[in-house]
Protein backbone atom coordinates (compact mmCIF):
# COMPACT_ATOMS: atom_id res chain seq x y z
CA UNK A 1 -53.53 43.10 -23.33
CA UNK A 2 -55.33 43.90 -20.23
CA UNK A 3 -53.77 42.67 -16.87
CA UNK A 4 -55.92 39.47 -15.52
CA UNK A 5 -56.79 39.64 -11.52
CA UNK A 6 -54.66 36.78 -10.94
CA UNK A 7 -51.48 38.46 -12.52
CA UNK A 8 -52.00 41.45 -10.54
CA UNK A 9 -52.68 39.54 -7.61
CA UNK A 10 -49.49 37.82 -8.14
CA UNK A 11 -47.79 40.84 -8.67
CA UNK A 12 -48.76 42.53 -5.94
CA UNK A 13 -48.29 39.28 -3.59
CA UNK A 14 -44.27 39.43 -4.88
CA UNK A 15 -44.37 43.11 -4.04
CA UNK A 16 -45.70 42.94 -0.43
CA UNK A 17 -43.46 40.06 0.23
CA UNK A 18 -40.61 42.31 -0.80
CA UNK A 19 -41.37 44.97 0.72
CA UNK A 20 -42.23 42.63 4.57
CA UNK A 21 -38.82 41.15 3.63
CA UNK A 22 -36.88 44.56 3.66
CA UNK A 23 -38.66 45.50 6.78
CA UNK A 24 -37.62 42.83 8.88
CA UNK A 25 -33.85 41.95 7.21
CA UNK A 26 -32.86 45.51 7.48
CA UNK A 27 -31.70 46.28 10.76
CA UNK A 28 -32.60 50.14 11.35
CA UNK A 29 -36.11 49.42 9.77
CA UNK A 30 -37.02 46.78 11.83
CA UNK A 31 -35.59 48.35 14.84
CA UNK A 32 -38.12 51.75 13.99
CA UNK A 33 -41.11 48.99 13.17
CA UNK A 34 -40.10 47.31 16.76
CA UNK A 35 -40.13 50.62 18.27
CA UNK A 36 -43.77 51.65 16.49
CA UNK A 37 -45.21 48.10 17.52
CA UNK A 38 -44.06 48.39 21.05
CA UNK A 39 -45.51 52.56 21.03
CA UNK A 40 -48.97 51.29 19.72
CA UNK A 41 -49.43 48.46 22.18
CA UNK A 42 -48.74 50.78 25.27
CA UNK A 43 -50.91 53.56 23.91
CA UNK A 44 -53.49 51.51 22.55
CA UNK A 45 -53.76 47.81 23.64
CA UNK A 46 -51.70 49.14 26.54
CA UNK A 47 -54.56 50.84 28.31
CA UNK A 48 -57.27 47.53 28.17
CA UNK A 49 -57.72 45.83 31.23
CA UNK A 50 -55.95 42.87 32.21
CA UNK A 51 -59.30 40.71 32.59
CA UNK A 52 -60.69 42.05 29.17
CA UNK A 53 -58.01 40.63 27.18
CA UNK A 54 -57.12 37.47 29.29
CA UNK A 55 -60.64 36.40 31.52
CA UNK A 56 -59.53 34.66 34.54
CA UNK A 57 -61.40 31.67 33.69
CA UNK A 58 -59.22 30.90 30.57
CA UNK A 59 -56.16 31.73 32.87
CA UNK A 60 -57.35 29.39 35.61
CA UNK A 61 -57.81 26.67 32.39
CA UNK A 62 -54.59 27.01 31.38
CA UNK A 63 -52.79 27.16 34.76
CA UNK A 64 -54.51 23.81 35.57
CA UNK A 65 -53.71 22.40 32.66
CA UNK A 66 -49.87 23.10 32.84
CA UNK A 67 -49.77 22.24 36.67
CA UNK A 68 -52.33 19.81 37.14
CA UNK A 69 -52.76 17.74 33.69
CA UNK A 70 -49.18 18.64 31.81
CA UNK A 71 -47.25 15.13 32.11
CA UNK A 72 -44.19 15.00 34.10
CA UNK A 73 -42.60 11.89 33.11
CA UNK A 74 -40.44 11.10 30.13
CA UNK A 75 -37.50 13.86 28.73
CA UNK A 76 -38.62 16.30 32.04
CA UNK A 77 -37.20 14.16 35.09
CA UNK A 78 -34.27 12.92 32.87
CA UNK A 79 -33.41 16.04 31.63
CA UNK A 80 -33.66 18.05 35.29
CA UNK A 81 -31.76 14.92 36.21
CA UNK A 82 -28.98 15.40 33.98
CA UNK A 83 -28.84 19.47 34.63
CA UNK A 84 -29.07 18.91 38.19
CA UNK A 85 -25.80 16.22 37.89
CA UNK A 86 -24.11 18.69 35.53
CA UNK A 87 -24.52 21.59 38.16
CA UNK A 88 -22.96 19.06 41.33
CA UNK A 89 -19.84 18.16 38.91
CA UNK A 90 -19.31 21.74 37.56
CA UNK A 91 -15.47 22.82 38.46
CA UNK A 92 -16.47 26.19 39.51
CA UNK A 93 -17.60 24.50 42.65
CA UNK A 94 -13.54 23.89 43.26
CA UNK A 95 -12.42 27.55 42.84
CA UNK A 96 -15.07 29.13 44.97
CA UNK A 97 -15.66 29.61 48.44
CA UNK A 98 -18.48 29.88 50.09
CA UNK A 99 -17.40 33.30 51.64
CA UNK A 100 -17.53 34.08 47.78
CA UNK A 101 -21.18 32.87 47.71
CA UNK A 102 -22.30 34.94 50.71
CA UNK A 103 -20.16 37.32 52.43
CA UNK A 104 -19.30 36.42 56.49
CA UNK A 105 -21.20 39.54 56.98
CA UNK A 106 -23.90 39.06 55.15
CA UNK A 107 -24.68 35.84 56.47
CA UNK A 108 -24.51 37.07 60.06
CA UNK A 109 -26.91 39.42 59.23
CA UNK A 110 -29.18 37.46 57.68
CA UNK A 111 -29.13 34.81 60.61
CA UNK A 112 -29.76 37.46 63.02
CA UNK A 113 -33.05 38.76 61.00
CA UNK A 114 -33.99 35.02 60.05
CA UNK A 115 -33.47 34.00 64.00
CA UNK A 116 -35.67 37.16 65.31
CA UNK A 117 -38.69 36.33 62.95
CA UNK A 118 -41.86 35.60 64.70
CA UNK A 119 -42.18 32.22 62.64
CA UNK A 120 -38.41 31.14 63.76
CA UNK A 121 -39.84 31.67 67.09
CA UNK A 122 -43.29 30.40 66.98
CA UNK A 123 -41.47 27.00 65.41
CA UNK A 124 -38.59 26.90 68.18
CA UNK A 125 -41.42 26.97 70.78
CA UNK A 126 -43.72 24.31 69.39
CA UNK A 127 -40.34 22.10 69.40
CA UNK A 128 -39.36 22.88 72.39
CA UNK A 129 -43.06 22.60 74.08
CA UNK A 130 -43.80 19.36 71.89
CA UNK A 131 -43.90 16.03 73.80
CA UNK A 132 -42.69 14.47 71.26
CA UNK A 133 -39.67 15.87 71.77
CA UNK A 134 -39.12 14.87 74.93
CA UNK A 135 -40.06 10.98 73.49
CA UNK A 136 -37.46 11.54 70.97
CA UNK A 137 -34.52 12.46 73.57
CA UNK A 138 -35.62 9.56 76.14
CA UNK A 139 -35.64 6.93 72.83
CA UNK A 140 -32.06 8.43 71.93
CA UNK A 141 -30.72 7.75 75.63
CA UNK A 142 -32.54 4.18 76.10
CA UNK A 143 -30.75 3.23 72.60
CA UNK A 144 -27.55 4.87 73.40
CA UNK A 145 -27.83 2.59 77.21
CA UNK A 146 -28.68 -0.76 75.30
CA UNK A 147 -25.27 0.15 72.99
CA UNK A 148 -23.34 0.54 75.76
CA UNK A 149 -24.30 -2.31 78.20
CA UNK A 150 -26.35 -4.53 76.17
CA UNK A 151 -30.43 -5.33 75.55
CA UNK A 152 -30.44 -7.50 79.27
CA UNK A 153 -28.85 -4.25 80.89
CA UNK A 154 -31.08 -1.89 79.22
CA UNK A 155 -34.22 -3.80 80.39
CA UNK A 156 -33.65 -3.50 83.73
CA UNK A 157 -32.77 0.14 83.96
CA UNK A 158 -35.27 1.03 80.88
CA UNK A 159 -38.00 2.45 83.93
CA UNK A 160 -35.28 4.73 85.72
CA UNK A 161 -33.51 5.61 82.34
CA UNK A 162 -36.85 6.90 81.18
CA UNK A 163 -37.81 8.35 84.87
CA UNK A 164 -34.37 10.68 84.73
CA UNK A 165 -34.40 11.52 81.23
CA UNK A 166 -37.60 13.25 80.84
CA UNK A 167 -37.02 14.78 84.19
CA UNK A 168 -33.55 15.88 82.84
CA UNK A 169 -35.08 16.35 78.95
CA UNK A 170 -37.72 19.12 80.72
CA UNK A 171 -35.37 20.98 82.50
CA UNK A 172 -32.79 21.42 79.87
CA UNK A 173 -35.50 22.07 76.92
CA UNK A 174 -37.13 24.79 79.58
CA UNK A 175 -33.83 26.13 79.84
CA UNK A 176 -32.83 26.41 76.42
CA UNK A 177 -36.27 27.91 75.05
CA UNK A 178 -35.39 31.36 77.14
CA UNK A 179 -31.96 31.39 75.34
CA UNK A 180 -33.01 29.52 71.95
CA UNK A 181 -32.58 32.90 69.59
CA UNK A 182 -28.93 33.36 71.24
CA UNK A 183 -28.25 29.45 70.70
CA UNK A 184 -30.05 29.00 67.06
CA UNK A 185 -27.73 32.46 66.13
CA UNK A 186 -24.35 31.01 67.89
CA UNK A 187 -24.63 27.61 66.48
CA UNK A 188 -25.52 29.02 62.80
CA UNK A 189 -22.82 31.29 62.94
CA UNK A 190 -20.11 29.25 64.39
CA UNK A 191 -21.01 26.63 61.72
CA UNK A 192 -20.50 29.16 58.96
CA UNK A 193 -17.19 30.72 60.08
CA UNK A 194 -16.05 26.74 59.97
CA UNK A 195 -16.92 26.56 56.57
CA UNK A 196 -16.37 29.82 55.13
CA UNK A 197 -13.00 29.36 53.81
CA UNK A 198 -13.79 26.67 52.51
CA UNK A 199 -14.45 25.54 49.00
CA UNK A 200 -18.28 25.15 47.70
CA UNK A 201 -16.90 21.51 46.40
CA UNK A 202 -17.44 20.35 50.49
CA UNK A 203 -20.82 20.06 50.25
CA UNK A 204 -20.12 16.88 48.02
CA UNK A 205 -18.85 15.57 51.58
CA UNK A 206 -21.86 15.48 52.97
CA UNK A 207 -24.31 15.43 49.36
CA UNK A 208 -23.40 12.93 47.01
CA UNK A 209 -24.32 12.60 43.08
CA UNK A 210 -26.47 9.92 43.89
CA UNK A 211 -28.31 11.76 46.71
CA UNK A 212 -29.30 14.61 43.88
CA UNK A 213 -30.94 12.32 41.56
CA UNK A 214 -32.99 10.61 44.51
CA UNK A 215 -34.25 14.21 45.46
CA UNK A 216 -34.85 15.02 41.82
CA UNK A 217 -36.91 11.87 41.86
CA UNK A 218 -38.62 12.21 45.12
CA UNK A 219 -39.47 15.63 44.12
CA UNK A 220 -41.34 14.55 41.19
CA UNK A 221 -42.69 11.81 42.96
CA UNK A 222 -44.24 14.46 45.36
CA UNK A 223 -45.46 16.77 42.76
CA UNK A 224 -46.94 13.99 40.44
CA UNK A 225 -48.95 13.20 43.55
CA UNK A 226 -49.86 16.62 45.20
CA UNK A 227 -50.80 18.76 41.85
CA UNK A 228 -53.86 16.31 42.07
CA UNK A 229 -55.04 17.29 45.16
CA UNK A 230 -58.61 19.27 45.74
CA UNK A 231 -55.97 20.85 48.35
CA UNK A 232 -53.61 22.32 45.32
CA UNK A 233 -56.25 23.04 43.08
CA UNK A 234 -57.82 25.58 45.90
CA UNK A 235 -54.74 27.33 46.44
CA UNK A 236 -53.83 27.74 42.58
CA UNK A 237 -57.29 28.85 42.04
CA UNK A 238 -57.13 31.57 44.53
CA UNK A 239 -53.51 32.61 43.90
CA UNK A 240 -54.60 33.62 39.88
CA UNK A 241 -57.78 35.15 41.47
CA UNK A 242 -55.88 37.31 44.23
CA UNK A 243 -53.75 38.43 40.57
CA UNK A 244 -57.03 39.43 39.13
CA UNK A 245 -58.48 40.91 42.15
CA UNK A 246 -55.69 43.18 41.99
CA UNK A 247 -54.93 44.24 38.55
CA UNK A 248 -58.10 42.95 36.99
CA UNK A 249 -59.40 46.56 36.21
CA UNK A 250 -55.60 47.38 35.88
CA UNK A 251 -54.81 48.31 32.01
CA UNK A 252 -51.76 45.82 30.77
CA UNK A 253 -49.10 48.52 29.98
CA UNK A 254 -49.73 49.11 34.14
CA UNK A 255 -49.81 45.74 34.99
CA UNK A 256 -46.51 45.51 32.94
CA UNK A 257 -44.65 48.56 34.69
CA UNK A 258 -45.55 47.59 37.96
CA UNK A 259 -43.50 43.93 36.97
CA UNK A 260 -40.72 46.46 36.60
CA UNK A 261 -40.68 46.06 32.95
CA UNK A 262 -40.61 49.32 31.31
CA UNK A 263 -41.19 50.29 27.80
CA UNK A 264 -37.09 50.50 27.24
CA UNK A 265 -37.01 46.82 28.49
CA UNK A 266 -39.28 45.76 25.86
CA UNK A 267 -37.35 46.88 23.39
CA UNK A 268 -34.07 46.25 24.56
CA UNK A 269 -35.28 42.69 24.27
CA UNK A 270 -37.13 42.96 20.84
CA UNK A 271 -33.56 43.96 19.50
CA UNK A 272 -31.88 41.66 21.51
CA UNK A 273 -34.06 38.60 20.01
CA UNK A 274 -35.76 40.08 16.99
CA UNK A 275 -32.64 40.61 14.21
CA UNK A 276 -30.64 37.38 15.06
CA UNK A 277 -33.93 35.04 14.82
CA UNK A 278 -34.83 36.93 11.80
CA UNK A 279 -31.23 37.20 10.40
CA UNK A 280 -30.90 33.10 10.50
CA UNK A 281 -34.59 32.65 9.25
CA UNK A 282 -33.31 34.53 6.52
CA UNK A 283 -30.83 32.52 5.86
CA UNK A 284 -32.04 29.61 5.63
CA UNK A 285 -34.67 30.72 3.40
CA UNK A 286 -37.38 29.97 5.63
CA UNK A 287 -38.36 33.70 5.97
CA UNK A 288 -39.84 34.07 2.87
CA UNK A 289 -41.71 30.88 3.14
CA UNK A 290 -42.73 32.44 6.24
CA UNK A 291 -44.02 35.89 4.82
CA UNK A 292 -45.70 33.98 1.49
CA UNK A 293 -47.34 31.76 3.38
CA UNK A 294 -49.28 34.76 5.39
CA UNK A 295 -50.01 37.00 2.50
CA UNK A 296 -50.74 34.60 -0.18
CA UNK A 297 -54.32 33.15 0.40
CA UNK A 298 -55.30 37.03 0.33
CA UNK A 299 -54.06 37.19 -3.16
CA UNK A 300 -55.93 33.75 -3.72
CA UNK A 301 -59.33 34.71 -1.94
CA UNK A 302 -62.82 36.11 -3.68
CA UNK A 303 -62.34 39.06 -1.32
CA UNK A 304 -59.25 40.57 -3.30
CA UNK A 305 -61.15 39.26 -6.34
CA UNK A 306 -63.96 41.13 -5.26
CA UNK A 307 -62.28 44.60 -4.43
CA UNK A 308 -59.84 44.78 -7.88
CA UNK A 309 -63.22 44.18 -9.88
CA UNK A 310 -65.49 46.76 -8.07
């Protein structure tokens, strides 16, 4: 009796899904059909341009959408909560130092290069310069006057208090902004080497648990806020277009090695996370499902109807 197009579209289905099954359960044939996937996407989808496959426009949709329209309240703030409270009570803050963190070398040299940066310099001026400064020192002297003799006291010397104060407050800021690299460097450095033995657990001296979860909130606060600006929305639009202005024209498997991804990283990592995934999809029998689920309508469709009975 002659074979009916649904019985050899059933047996073929079983077949395929057999064979896709012994592809991806057996190790060395699914690391040769990662390897031939990862060959024909750097030879041949490799060499399309980045703006071909992925317009900026849909980029600039989805970037807004994650950082401008993506909620941030619920699990997210709880959960960064809880990590963030995890990370202050870890016990490897008790066995380290912070020597251990960054080397006493190191950190010299990175104060040094931090200290001689134009910005550092630029920002110690503008303090320095800034009037406000100056109010800031004379409030800090009138206060520390009422403390010490009382509000009637203060009253009567608030005039000459302020008088010698800013007098004093210029000289010493115009003195200190010709030495301010050597003094920023000093102070920086003598406040590491007091703390260098020391354990990473200090910090909780001066951060508590309860200062971490008012920054985590605060931070949210801030972003819940800003990401709504016309301000934020400028800047993320011209960071994704300064990506495509630059690799735009640039074919993928470029854009890719310039990340410093190379075509062993890929599939060091398609072997890293391809046979466990599949291994445990496997089994628990949802594999199969998987594979069925793809190649069955085929089997099912007036196309393969179609081609058997031509």
């Amino acid at each position: 009796m002659a074979e009916t197009t649904e019985e050899l579209g059933a047996r073929l289905l079983e077949a395929q899904i057999a064979f896709e099954l012994s592809q991806l359960t057996d190790d060395d044939a699914l690391a040769a059909l990662i390897d031939d996937e990862i060959g024909h996407f750097l030879t041949e989808s490799g060499t399309i341009p980045l703006e071909v496959v992925m317009p900026r426009a849909l980029i600039k949709d989805v970037a807004r959408k994650y950082t401008m329209q993506f909620p941030v309240e619920g699990a997210i703030p709880e959960l960064v909560g809880q990590v963030a409270a995890r990370l202050y009570r870890h016990p490897v803050h008790e066995r380290t130092r912070l020597s251990d963190v960054v080397e006493t070398r190191r950190f010299d040299e990175l104060a040094a290069i931090a200290t001689g940066l134009p910005l550092t310099r630029r920002t110690v001026d503008q303090v320095l310069e800034s009037p406000a400064t100056t109010d800031t020192l004379v409030e800090v002297v009138q206060r520390a006057v009422e403390n010490r003799f009382g509000t009637k006291t203060a009253r009567r010397l608030a005039r000459p208090v302020e008088k010698w104060t800013r007098r004093g407050a210029v000289f010493v800021l115009e003195s200190a902004q010709e030495d301010a690299d050597d003094l920023i460097i000093d102070t920086v450095r003598d406040f590491w080497r007091s703390r260098a033995d020391g354990r990473v657990s200090s910090f909780r001296d001066t951060v508590s648990e309860v200062d971490v979860e008012d920054t985590v909130v605060l931070i949210f606060e801030f972003w819940r806020t800003f990401r709504q600006t016309d301000y934020f929305r400028a800047l993320l639009d011209e960071a994704i277009d300064e990506v495509f202005d630059t690799y735009g024209a640039t074919p993928i498997a470029d854009v890719i090695e310039d990340l410093g991804i190379g075509e062993a990283d890929l599939r060091e990592e398609g072997m890293r996370f391809g046979p466990p995934v599949i291994r445990r999809l496997d089994q628990q029998g949802i594999l199969a499902a998987i594979v069925r689920r793809r190649l069955e309508p085929f089997y099912a469709s007036p196309q393969f109807r179609t081609a058997v009975q031509s």
